[in-house]
C-alpha atoms as a PDB file:
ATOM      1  CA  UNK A   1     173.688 112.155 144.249  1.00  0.00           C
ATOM      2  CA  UNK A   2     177.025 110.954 144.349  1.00  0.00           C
ATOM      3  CA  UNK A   3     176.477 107.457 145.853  1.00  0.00           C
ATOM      4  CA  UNK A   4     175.241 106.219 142.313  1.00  0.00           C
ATOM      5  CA  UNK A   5     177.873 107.510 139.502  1.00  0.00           C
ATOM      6  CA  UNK A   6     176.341 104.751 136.927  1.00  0.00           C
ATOM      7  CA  UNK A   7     172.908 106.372 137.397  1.00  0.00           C
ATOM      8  CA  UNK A   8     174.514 109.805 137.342  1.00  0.00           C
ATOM      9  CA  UNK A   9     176.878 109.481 133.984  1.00  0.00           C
ATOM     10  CA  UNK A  10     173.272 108.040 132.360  1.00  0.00           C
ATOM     11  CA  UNK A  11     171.639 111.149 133.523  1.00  0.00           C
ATOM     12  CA  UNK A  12     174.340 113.318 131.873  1.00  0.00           C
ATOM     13  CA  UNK A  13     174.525 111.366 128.992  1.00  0.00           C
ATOM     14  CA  UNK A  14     170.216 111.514 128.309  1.00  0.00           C
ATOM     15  CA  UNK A  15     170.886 115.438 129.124  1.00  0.00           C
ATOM     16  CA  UNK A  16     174.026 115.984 126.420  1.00  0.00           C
ATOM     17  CA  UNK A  17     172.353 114.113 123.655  1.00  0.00           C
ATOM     18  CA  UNK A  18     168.428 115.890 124.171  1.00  0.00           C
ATOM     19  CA  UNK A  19     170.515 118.997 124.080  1.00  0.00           C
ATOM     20  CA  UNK A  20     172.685 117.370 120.905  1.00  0.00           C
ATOM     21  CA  UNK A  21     169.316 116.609 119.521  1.00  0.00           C
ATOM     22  CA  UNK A  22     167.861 119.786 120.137  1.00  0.00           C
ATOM     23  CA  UNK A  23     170.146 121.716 118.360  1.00  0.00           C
ATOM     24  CA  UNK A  24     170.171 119.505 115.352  1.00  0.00           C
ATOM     25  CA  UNK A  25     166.637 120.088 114.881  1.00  0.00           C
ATOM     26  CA  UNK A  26     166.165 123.535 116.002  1.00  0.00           C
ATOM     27  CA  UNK A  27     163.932 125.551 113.314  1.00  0.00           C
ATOM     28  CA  UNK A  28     165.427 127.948 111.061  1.00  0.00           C
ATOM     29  CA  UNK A  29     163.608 131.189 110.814  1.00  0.00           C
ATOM     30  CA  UNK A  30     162.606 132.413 107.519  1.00  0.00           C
ATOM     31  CA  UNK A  31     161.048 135.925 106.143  1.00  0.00           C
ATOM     32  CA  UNK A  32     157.501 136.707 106.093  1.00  0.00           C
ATOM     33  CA  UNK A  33     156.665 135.751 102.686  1.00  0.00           C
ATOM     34  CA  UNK A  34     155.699 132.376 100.190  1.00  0.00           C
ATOM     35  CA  UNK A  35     158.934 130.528 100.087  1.00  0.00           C
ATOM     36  CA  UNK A  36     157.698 127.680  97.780  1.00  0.00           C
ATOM     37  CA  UNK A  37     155.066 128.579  95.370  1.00  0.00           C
ATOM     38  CA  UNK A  38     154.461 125.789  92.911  1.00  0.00           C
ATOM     39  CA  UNK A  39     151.830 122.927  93.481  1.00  0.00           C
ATOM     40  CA  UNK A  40     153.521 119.398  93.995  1.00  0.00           C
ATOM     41  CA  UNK A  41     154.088 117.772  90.663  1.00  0.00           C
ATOM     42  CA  UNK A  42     152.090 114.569  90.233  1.00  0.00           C
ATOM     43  CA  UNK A  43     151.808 111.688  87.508  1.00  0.00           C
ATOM     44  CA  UNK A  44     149.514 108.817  88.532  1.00  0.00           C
ATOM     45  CA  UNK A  45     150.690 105.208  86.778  1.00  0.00           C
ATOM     46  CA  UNK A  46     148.785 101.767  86.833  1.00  0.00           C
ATOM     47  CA  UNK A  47     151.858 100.015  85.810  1.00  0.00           C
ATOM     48  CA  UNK A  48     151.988  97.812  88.948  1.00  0.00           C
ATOM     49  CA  UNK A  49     155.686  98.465  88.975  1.00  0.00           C
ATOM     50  CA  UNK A  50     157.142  97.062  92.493  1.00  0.00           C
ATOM     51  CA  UNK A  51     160.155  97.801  94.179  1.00  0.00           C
ATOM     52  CA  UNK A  52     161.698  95.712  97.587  1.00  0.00           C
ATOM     53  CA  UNK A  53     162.752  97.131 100.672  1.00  0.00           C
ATOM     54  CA  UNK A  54     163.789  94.764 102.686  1.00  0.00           C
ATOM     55  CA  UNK A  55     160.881  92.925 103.781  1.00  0.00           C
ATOM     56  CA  UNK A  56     158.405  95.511 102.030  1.00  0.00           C
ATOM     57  CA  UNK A  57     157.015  95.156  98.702  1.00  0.00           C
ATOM     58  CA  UNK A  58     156.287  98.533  97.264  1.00  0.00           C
ATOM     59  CA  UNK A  59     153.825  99.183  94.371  1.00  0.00           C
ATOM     60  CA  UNK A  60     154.340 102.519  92.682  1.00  0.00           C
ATOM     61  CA  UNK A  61     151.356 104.677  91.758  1.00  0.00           C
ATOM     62  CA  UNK A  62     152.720 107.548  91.168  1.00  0.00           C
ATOM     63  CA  UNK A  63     155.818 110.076  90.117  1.00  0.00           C
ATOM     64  CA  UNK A  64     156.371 112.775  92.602  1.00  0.00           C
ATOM     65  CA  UNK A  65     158.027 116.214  92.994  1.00  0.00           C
ATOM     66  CA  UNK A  66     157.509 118.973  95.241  1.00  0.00           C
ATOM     67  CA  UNK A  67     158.802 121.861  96.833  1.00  0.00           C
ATOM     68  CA  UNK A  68     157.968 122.858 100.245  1.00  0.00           C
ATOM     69  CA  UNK A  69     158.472 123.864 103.311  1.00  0.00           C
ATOM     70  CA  UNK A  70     159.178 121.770 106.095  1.00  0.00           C
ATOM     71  CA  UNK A  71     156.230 122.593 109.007  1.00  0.00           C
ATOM     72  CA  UNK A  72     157.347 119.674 111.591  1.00  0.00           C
ATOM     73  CA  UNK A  73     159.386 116.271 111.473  1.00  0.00           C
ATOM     74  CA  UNK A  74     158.802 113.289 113.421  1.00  0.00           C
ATOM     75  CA  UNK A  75     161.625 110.517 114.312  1.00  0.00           C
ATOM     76  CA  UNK A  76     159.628 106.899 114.427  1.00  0.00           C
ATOM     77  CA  UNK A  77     162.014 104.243 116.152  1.00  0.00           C
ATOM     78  CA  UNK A  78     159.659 101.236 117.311  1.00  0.00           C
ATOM     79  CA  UNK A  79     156.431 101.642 115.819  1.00  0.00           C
ATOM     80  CA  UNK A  80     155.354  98.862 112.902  1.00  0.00           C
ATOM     81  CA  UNK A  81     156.481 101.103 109.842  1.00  0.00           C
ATOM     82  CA  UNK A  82     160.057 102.583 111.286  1.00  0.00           C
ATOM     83  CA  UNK A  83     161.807  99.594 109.376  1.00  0.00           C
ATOM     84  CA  UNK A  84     160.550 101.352 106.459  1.00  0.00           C
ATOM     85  CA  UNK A  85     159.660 105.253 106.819  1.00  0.00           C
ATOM     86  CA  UNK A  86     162.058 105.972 109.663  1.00  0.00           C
ATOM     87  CA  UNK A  87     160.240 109.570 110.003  1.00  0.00           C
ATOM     88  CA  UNK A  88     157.130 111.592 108.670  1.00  0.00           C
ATOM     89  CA  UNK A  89     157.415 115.541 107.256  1.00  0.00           C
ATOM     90  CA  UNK A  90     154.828 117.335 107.803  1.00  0.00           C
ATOM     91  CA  UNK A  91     155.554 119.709 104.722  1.00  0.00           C
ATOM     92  CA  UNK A  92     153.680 123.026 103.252  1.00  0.00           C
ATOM     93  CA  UNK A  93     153.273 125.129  99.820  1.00  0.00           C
ATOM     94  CA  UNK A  94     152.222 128.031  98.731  1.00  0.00           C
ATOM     95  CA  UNK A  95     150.423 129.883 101.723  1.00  0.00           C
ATOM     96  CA  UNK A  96     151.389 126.758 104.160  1.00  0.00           C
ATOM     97  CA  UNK A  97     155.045 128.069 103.240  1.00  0.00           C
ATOM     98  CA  UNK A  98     154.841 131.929 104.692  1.00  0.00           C
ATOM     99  CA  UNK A  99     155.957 132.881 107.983  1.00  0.00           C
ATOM    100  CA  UNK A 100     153.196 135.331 108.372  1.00  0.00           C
ATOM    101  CA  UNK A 101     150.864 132.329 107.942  1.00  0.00           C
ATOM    102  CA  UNK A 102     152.293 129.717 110.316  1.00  0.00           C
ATOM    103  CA  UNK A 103     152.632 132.197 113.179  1.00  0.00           C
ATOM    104  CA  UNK A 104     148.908 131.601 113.161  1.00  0.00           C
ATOM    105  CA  UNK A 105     148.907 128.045 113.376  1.00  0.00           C
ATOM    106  CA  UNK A 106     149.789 125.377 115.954  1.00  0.00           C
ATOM    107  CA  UNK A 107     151.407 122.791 114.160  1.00  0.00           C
ATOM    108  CA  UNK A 108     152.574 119.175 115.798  1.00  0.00           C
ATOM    109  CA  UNK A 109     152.846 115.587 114.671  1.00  0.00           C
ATOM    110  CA  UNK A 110     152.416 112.317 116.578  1.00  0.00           C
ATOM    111  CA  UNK A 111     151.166 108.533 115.866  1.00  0.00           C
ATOM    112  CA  UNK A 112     152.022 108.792 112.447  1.00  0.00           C
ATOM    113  CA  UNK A 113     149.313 112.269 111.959  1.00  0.00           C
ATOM    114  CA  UNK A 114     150.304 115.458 111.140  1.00  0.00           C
ATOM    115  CA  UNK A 115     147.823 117.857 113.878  1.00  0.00           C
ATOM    116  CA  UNK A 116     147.173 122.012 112.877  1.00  0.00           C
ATOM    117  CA  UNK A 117     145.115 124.238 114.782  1.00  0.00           C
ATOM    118  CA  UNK A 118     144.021 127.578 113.711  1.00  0.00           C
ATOM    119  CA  UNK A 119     143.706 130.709 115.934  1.00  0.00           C
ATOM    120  CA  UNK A 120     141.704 133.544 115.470  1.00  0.00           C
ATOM    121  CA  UNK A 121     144.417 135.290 114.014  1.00  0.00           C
ATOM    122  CA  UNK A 122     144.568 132.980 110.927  1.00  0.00           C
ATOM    123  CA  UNK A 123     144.564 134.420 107.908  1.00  0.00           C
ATOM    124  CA  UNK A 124     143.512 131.476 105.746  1.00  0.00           C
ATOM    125  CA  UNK A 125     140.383 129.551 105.297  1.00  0.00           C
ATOM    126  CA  UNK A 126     140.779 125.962 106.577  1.00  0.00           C
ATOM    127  CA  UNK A 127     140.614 124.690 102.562  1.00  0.00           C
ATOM    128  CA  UNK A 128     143.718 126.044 101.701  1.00  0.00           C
ATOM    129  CA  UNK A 129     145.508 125.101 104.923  1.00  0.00           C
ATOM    130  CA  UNK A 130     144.238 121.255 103.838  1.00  0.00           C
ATOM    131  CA  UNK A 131     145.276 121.464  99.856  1.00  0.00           C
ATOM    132  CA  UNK A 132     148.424 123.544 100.626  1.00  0.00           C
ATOM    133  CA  UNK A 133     149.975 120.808 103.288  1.00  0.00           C
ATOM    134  CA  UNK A 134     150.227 117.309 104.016  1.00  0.00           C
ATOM    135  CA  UNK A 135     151.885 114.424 106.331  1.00  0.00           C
ATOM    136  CA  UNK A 136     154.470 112.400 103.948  1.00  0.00           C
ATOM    137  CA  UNK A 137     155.585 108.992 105.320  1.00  0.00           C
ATOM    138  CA  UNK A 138     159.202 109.353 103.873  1.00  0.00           C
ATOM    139  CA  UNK A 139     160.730 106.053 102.362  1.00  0.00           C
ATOM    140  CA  UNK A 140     164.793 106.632 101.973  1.00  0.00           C
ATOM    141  CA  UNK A 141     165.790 104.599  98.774  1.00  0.00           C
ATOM    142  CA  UNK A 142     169.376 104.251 100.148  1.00  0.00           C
ATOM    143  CA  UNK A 143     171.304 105.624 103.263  1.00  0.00           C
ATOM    144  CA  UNK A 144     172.741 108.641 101.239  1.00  0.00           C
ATOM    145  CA  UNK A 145     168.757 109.654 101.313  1.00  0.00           C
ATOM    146  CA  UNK A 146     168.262 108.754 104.750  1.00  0.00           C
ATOM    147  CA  UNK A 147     171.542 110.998 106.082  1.00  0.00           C
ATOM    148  CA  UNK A 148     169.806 114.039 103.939  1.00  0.00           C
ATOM    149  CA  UNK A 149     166.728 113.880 105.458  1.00  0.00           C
ATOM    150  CA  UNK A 150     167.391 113.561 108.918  1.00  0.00           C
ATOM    151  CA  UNK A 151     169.347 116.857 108.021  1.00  0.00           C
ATOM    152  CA  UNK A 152     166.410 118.460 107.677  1.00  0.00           C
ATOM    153  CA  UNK A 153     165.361 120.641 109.845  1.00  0.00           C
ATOM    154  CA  UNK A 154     161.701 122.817 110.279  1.00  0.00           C
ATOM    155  CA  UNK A 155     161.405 125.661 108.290  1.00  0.00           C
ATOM    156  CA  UNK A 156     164.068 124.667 105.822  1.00  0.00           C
ATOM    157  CA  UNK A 157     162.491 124.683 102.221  1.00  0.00           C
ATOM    158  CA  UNK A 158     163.147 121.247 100.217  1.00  0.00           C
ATOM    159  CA  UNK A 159     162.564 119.546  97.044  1.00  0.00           C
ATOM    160  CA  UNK A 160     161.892 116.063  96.968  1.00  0.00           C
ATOM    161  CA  UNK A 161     161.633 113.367  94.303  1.00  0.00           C
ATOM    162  CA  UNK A 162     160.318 110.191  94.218  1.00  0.00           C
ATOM    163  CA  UNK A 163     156.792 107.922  93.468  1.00  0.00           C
ATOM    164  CA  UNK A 164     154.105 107.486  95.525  1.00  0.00           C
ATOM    165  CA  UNK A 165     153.708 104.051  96.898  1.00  0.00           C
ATOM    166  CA  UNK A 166     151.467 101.142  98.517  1.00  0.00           C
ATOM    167  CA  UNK A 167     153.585  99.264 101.208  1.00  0.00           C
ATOM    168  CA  UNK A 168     152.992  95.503 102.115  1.00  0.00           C
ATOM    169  CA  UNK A 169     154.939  94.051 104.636  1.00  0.00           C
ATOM    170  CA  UNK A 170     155.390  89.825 104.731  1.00  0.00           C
ATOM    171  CA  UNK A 171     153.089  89.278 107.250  1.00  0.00           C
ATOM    172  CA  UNK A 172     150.626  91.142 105.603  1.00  0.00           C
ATOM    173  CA  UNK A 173     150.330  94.894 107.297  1.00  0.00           C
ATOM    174  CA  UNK A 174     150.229  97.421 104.603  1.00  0.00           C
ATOM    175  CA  UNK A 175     149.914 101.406 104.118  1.00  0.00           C
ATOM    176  CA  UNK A 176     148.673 103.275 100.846  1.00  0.00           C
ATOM    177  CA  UNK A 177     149.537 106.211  99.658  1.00  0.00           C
ATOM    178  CA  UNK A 178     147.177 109.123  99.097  1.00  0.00           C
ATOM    179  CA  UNK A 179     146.863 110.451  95.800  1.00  0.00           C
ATOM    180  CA  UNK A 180     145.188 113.806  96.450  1.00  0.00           C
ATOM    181  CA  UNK A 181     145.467 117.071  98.410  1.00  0.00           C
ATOM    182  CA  UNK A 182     142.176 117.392  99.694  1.00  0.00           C
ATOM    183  CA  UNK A 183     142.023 114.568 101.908  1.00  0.00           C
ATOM    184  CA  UNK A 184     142.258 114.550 105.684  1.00  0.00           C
ATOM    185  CA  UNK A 185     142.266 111.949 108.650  1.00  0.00           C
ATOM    186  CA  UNK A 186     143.592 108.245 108.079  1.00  0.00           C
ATOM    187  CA  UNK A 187     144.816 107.194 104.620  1.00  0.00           C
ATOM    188  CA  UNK A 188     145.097 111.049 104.247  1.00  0.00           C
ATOM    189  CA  UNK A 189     148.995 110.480 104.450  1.00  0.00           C
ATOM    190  CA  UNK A 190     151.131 110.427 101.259  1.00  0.00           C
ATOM    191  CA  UNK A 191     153.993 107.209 101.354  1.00  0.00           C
ATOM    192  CA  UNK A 192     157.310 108.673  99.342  1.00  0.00           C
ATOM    193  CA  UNK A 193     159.959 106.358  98.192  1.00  0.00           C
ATOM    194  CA  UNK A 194     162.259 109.476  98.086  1.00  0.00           C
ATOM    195  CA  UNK A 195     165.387 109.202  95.287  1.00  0.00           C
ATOM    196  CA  UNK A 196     166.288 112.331  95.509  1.00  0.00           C
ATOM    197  CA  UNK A 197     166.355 115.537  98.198  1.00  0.00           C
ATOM    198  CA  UNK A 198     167.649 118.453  97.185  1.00  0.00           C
ATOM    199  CA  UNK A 199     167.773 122.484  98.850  1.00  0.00           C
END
């Protein structure tokens, strides 16, 4: 072990910061109980107002504001939208906010989805766990944003605001933003420009 000390200090240092990391983003337990109960706040526009983010041009189609609980959060470093949404929230309302509830469910995120399974000891019917939860691609307006929500951790309860956006990139790749609660699968996903984050 000791013939290699570069190899050995790398090892350490991938162990310190998982552990680092870890901790940051353990969950915080919450009480049994709906911890945000109001629907998210939504006014659709056609004003084809854009915004630039670099090399994004956003198009905003809605206002947004909601209150919820945070399920899961996903770091993106290297896939084609980090630049933009460095991470996705996989947040929940109403039932999708009580303890008693997400005990039931298996809850993960990965490629940019937000996955739930239910158990046979869920207490909900798969409807509500769709309108009561969603995957949010969140766009940082400015690094004061950014540092607040990678402060988040799971089970903390939130409230964002912001506007619901279509993304094009210059060469052309693009995202849109849901604009209801019932979807699911691809395009399901809403895309936040978020201004403001708040406990």
């Amino acid at each position: 072990m000791w013939r290699h000390p570069i190899l050995n200090v790398l090892l350490l240092t991938y162990i310190l910061w998982g552990a680092v990391n870890w901790y940051a983003n353990r969950p915080l337990r919450q009480a049994d109980g709906v911890l945000a109960a109001s629907e998210p706040q939504q006014v659709n526009t056609e004003s084809g107002e854009t915004v630039q983010m670099g090399r994004w041009t956003l198009t905003i189609r809605a206002s947004y504001q909601l209150t919820a609980r945070v399920l899961s959060r996903e770091r993106y470093h290297f896939d084609p939208m980090a630049d933009l949404a460095p991470e996705d929230l996989a947040l929940g309302w109403g039932p999708m906010s009580d303890s008693q509830i997400l005990r039931t469910l298996e809850i993960s995120q990965a490629n940019r989805f937000y996955y739930w399974r239910a158990t046979a000891a869920t207490l909900i019917p798969r409807e509500s766990i769709i309108t009561h939860s969603a995957n949010t691609h969140v766009i940082p307006q400015n690094p004061a944003i950014a540092a607040a929500l990678k402060r988040l951790r799971p089970g903390a309860v939130v409230t964002l605001r912001g506007e619901l956006v279509d993304a094009v990139r210059k060469d052309g790749r693009w995202v849109k933003t849901s604009l209801v609660r019932e979807d699911t699968g691809a395009g399901a996903c809403e895309v936040m420009l978020v201004t403001d984050v708040s406990p």
